[in-house]
Protein backbone atom coordinates (compact mmCIF):
# COMPACT_ATOMS: atom_id res chain seq x y z
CA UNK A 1 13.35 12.53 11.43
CA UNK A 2 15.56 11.10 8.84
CA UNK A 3 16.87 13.53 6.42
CA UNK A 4 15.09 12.30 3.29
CA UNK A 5 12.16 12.18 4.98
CA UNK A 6 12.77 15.60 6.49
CA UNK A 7 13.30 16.89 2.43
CA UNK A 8 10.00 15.49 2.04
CA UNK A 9 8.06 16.67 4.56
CA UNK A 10 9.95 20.06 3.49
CA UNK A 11 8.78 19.58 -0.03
CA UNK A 12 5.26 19.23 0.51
CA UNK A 13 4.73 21.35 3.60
CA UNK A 14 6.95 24.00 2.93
CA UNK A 15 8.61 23.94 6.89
CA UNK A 16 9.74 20.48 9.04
CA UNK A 17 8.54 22.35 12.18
CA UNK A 18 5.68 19.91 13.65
CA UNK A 19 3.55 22.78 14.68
CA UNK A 20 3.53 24.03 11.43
CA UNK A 21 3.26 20.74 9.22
CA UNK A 22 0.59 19.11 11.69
CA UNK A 23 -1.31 22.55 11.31
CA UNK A 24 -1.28 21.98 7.58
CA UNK A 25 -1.84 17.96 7.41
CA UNK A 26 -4.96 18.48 9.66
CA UNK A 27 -6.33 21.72 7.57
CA UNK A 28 -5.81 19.12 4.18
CA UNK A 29 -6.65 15.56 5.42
CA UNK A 30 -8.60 16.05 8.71
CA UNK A 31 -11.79 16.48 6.15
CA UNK A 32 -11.16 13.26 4.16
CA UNK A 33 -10.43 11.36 7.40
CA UNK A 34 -14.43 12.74 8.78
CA UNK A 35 -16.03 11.98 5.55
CA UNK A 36 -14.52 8.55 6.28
CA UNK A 37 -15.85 8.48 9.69
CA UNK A 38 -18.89 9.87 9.40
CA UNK A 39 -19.86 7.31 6.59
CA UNK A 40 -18.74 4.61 8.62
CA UNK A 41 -20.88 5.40 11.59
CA UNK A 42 -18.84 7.43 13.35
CA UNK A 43 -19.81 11.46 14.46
CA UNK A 44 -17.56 14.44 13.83
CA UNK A 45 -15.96 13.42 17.97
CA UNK A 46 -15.13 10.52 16.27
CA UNK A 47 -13.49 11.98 13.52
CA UNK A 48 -11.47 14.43 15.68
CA UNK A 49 -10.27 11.77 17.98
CA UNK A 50 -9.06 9.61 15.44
CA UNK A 51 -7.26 11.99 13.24
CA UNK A 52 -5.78 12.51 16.57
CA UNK A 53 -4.30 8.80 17.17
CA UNK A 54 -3.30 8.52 13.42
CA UNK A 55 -1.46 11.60 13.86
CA UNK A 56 0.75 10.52 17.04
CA UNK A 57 0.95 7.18 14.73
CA UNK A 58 2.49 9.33 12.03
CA UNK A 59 4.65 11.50 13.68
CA UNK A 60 6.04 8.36 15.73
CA UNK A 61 6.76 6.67 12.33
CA UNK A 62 8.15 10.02 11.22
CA UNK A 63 10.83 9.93 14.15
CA UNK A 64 12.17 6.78 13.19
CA UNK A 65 15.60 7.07 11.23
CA UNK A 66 14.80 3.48 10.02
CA UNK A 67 11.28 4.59 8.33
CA UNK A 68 11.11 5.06 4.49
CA UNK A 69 7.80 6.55 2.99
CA UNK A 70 7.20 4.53 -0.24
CA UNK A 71 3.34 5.82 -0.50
CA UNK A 72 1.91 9.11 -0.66
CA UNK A 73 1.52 11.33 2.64
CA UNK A 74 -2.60 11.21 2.19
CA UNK A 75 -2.17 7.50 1.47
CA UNK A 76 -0.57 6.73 4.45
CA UNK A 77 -2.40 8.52 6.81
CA UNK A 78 -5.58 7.32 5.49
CA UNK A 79 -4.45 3.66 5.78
CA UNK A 80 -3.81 4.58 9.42
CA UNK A 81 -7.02 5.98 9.89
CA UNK A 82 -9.27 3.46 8.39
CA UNK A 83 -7.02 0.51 10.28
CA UNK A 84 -7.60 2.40 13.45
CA UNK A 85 -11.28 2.90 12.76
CA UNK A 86 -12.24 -0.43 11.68
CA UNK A 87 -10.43 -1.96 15.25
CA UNK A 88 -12.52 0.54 17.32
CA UNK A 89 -15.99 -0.38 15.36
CA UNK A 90 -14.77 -4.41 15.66
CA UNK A 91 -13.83 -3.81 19.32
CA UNK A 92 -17.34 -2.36 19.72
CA UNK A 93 -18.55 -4.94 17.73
CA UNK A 94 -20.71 -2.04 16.09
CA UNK A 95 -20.00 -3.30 12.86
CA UNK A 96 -21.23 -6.37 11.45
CA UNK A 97 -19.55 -8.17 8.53
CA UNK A 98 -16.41 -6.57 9.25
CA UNK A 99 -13.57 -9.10 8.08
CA UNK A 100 -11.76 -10.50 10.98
CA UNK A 101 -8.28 -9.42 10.42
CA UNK A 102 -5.29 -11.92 10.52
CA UNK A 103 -2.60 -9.32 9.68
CA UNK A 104 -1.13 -7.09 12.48
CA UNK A 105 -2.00 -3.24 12.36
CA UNK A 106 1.30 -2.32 10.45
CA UNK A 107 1.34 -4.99 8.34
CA UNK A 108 -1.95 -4.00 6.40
CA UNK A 109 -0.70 -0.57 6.24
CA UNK A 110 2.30 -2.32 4.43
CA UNK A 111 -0.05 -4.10 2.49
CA UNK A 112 -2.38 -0.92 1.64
CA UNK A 113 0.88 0.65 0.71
CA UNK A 114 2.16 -1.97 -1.65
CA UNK A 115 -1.07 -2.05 -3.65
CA UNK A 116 -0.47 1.23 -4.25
CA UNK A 117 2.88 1.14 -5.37
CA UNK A 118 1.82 -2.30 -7.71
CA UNK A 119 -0.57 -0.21 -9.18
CA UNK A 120 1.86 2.94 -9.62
CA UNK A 121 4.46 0.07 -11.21
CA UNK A 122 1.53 -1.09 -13.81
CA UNK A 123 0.76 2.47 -14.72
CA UNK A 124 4.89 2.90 -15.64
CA UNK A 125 4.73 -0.28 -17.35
CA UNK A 126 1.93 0.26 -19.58
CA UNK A 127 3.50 3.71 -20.24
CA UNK A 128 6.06 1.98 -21.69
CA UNK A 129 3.95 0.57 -24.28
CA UNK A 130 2.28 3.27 -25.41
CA UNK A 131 3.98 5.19 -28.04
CA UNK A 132 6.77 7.55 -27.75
CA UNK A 133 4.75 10.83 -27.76
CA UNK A 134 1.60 9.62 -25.76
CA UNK A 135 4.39 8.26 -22.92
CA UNK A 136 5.85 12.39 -22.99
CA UNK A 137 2.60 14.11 -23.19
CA UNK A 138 0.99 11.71 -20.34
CA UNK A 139 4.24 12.47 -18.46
CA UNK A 140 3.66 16.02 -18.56
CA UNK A 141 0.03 16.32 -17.87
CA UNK A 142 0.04 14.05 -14.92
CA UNK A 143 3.34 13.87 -13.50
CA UNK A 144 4.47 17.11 -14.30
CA UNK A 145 1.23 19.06 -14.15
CA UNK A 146 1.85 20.72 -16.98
CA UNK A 147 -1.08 23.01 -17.79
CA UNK A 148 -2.77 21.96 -20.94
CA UNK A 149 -2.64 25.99 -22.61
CA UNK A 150 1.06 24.98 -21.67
CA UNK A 151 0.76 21.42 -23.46
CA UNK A 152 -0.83 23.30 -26.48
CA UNK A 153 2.02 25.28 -26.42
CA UNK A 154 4.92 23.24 -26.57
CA UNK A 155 3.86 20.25 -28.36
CA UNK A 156 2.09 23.19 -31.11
CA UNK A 157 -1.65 22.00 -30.84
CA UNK A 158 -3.73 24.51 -32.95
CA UNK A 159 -6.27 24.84 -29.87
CA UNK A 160 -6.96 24.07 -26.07
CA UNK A 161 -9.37 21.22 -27.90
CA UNK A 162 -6.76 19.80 -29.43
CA UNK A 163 -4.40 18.92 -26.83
CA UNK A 164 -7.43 17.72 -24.75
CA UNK A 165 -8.55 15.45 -27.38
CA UNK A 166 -4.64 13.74 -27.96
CA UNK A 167 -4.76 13.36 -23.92
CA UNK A 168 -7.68 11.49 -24.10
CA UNK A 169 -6.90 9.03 -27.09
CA UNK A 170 -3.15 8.74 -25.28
CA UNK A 171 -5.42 7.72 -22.07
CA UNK A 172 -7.25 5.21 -24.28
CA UNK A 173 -4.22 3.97 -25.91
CA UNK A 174 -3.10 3.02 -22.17
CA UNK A 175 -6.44 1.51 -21.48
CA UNK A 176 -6.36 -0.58 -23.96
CA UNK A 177 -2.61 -2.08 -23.33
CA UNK A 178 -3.54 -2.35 -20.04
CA UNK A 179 -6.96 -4.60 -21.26
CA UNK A 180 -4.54 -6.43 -23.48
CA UNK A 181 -2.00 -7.31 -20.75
CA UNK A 182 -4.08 -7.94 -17.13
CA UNK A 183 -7.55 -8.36 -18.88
């Protein structure tokens, strides 16, 4: 495993021992990944075996020295996932209207992946429009996970109310730029 990568996984799971980490990825995202299934008419086996196969996917990936992360952990997994579920349903031809695909496996996880980070990119942007305090307190709240008695606190908000209500009108302010800018 690379060593940023191995930071990462260190970061989020507390340990880079795959006993340990898997333990913890399948306790987190195992029930996401059988919601998915079990929607998409799949059983709870189902679910099991293919949180299996995205796993060995994932820890392959993880191996590589070459292999850089740009998404989420939970992002990337579930991109796995749903590619590996929708090829079993089309190979079963269980599922009709499912697009044909003309990309190879990895490349729509690439493609999943770089949505994501377009969208992250848009988000900065339109932070950048929104005024000074609105970019901080947004900042804080959401990338910082600040607490909001915390927000109230440091940016001297009179109440818990308060510091809810500027969140919300700095949200609106960057719903509206982003109206204004992509429609």
């Amino acid at each position: 495993m690379n060593a940023d990568l191995k930071k990462s996984v260190h970061e989020e799971f507390g340990s880079t021992n795959y006993e340990k980490v898997f333990s913890r990825i399948y306790n987190e995202y195992f029930p996401m990944v059988e919601k998915f299934v079990l929607i998409n008419s799949g059983n709870t086996f189902d679910a099991k075996d293919l949180f299996q196969e995205t796993s060995i996917i994932l820890f392959k990936k993880l191996e590589d020295d070459n292999f850089k992360l740009t998404a989420r952990l939970k992002t990337y997994l579930m991109a796995i996932a749903k590619n590996l579920w929708y090829k079993k349903i089309r190979d079963k031809k269980e599922f009709a209207g499912l697009e044909d695909y003309t990309h190879g496996f990895y490349e729509d996880i690439d493609l999943y992946i770089e949505k994501e980070k377009s969208n992250f990119e848009k988000l900065l942007f339109l932070m950048g429009k929104v005024s000074k305090h609105c970019n901080q307190l947004i900042n804080d709240i959401f990338f910082k996970t600040i607490s909001i008695d915390e927000i109230q606190q440091n940016y001297g908000y009179t109440s818990k109310h308060n510091a809810q209500n500027q969140k919300h009108k700095c949200i609106k302010q960057i719903k509206n730029k982003k109206i204004k800018v992509y429609g």
